[in-house]
Protein backbone atom coordinates (compact mmCIF):
# COMPACT_ATOMS: atom_id res chain seq x y z
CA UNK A 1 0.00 0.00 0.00
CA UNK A 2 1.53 3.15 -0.82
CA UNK A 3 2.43 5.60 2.16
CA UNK A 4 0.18 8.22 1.00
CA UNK A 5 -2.37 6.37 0.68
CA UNK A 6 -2.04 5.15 4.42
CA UNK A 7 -1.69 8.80 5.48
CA UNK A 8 -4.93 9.30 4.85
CA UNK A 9 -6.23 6.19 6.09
CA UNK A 10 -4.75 6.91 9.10
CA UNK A 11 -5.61 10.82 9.31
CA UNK A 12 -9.15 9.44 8.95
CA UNK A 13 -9.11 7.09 11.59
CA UNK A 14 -7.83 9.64 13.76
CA UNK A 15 -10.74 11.66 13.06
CA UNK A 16 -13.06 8.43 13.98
CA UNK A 17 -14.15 8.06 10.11
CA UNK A 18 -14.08 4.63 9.04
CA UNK A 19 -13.64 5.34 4.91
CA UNK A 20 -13.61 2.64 2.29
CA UNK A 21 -11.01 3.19 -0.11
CA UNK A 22 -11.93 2.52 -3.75
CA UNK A 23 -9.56 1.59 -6.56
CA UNK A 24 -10.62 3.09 -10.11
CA UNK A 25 -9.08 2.76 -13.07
CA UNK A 26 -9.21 5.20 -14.62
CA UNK A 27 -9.53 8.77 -11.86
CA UNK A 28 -7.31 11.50 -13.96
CA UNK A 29 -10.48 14.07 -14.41
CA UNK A 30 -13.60 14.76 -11.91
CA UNK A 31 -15.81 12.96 -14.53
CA UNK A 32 -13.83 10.15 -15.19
CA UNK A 33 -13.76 9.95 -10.95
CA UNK A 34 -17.56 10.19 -11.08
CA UNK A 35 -18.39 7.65 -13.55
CA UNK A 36 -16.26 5.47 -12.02
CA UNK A 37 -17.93 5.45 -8.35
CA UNK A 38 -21.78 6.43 -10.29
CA UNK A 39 -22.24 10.18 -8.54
CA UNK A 40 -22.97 13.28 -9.80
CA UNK A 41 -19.70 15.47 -11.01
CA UNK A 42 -20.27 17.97 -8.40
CA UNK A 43 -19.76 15.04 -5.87
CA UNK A 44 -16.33 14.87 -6.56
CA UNK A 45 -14.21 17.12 -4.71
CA UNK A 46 -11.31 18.32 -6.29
CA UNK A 47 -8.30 19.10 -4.25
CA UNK A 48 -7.09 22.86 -6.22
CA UNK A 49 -4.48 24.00 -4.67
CA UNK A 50 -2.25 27.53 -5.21
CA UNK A 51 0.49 28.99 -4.02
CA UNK A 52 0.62 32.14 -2.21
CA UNK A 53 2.73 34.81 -4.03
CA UNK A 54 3.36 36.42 -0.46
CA UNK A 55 3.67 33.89 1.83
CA UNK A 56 5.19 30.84 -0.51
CA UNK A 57 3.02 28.82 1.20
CA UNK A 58 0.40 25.95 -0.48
CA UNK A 59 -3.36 26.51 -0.29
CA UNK A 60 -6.17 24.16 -0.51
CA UNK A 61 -9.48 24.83 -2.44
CA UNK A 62 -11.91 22.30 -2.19
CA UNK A 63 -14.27 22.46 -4.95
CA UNK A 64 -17.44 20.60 -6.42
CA UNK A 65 -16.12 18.19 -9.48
CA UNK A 66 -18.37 20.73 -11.80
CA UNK A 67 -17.09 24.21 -10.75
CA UNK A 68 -13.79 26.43 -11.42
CA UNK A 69 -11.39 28.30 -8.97
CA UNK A 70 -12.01 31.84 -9.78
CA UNK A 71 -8.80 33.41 -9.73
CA UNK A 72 -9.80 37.09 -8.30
CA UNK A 73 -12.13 35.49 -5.71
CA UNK A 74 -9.29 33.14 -4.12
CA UNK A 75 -6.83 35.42 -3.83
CA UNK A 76 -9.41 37.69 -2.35
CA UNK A 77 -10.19 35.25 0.33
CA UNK A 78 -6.32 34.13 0.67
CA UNK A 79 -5.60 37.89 1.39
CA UNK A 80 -2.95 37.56 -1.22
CA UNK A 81 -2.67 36.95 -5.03
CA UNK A 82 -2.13 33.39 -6.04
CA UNK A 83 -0.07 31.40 -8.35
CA UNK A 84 0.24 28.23 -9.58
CA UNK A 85 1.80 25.35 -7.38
CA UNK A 86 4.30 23.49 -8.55
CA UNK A 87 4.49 19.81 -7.83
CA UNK A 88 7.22 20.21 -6.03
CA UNK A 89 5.30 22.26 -3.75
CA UNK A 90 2.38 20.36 -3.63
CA UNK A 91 4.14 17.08 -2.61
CA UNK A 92 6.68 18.77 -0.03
CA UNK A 93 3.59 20.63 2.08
CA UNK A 94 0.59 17.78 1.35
CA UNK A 95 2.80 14.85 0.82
CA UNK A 96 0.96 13.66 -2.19
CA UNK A 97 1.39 13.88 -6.23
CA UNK A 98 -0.63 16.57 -8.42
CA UNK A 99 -3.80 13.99 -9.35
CA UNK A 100 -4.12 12.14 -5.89
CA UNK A 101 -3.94 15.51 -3.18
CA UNK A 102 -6.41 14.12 -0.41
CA UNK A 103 -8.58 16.76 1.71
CA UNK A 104 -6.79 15.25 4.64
CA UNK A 105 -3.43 13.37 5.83
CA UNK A 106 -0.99 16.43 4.46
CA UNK A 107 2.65 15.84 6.10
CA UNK A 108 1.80 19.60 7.48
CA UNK A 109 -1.16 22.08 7.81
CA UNK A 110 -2.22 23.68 4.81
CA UNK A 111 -4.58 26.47 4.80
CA UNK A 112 -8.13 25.34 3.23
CA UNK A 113 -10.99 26.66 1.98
CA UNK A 114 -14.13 25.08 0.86
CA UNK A 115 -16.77 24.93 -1.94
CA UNK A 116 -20.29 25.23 -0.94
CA UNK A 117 -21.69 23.40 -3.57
CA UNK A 118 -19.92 20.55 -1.71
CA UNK A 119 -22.39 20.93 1.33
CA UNK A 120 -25.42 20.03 -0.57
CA UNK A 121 -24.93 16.32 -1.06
CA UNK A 122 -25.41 13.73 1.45
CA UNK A 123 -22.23 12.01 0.21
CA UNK A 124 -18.49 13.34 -1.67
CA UNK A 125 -16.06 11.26 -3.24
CA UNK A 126 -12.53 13.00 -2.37
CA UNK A 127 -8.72 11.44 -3.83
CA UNK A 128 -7.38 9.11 -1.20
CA UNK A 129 -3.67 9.84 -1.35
CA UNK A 130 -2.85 8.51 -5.21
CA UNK A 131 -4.55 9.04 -8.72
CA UNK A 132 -6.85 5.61 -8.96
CA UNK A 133 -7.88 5.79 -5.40
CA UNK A 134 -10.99 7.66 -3.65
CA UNK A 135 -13.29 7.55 -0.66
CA UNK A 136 -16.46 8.36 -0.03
CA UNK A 137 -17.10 11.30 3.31
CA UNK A 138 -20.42 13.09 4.40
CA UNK A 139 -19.29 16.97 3.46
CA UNK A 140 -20.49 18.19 7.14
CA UNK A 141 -17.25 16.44 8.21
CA UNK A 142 -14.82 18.18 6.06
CA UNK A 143 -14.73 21.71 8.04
CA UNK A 144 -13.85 19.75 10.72
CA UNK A 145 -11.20 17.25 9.31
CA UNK A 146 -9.48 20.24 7.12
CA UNK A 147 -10.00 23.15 8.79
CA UNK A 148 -11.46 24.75 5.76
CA UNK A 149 -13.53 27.49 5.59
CA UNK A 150 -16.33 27.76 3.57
CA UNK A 151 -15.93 30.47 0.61
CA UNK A 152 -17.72 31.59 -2.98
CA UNK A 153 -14.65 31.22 -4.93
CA UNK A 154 -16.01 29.22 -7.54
CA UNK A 155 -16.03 31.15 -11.23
């Protein structure tokens, strides 16, 4: 089992969430993720994440499968612009690969901010640590696994 993978198996343990983890085979867009576990694209939340052009530092927008990081609107919410995040960024604050970023088991705190849209279903699908592997949360738990805070940033 790969060790990011078992991050977040663990990180949801922690939390007292007892997640399935499901293998697809194909995971590399939001729709492909959807028709592979039979939800709605809005169900899947994508991990987006920027980097702050002030502080350096990685930031996490969780957003519905369907909808678009506005630009203007996340940096407005950041409380600095934002740029794009390399992978090298990505994997040395969240631990994970661009494709597989996981709401939850980052190797350290990320700031987070969340999609309302996400709220509105009774069940998300969110990447479990690698590319072909998800799990299935009720939203009302991901304020309090990520510390996100919920935001219109969608375009």
């Amino acid at each position: 089992m790969s060790k990011s993978k078992t991050r977040v198996i663990r990180a949801l343990e922690a939390a007292g969430i007892e997640a399935e983890i499901v293998e697809l085979t194909e995971a590399k867009t939001a729709q492909m993720a959807a028709d592979g576990v039979g939800c709605e694209l809005d169900q899947i939340a994508k991990s987006i994440i920027f980097r702050g052009e002030e502080s350096g530092a990685a930031i996490l927008f969780l957003t519905a499968g369907g909808n678009r990081v506005d630009d203007l609107k996340a940096s407005a919410i950041a409380g600095e612009p934002l740029g794009k995040a390399d992978a090298a960024l990505i994997r040395a604050q969240t631990g994970f690969a661009i494709g597989g970023v996981a709401p939850v088991g980052h190797l350290t705190p990320i700031r987070a901010f969340l999609d309302p849209r996400l709220m509105e279903f009774d069940v998300i699908w969110a990447a479990a640590g690698t590319p072909h592997h998800v799990f299935a949360l009720d939203p009302a738990e991901l304020p309090r696994l990520t510390g996100a805070q919920t935001a219109d940033f969608t375009a």
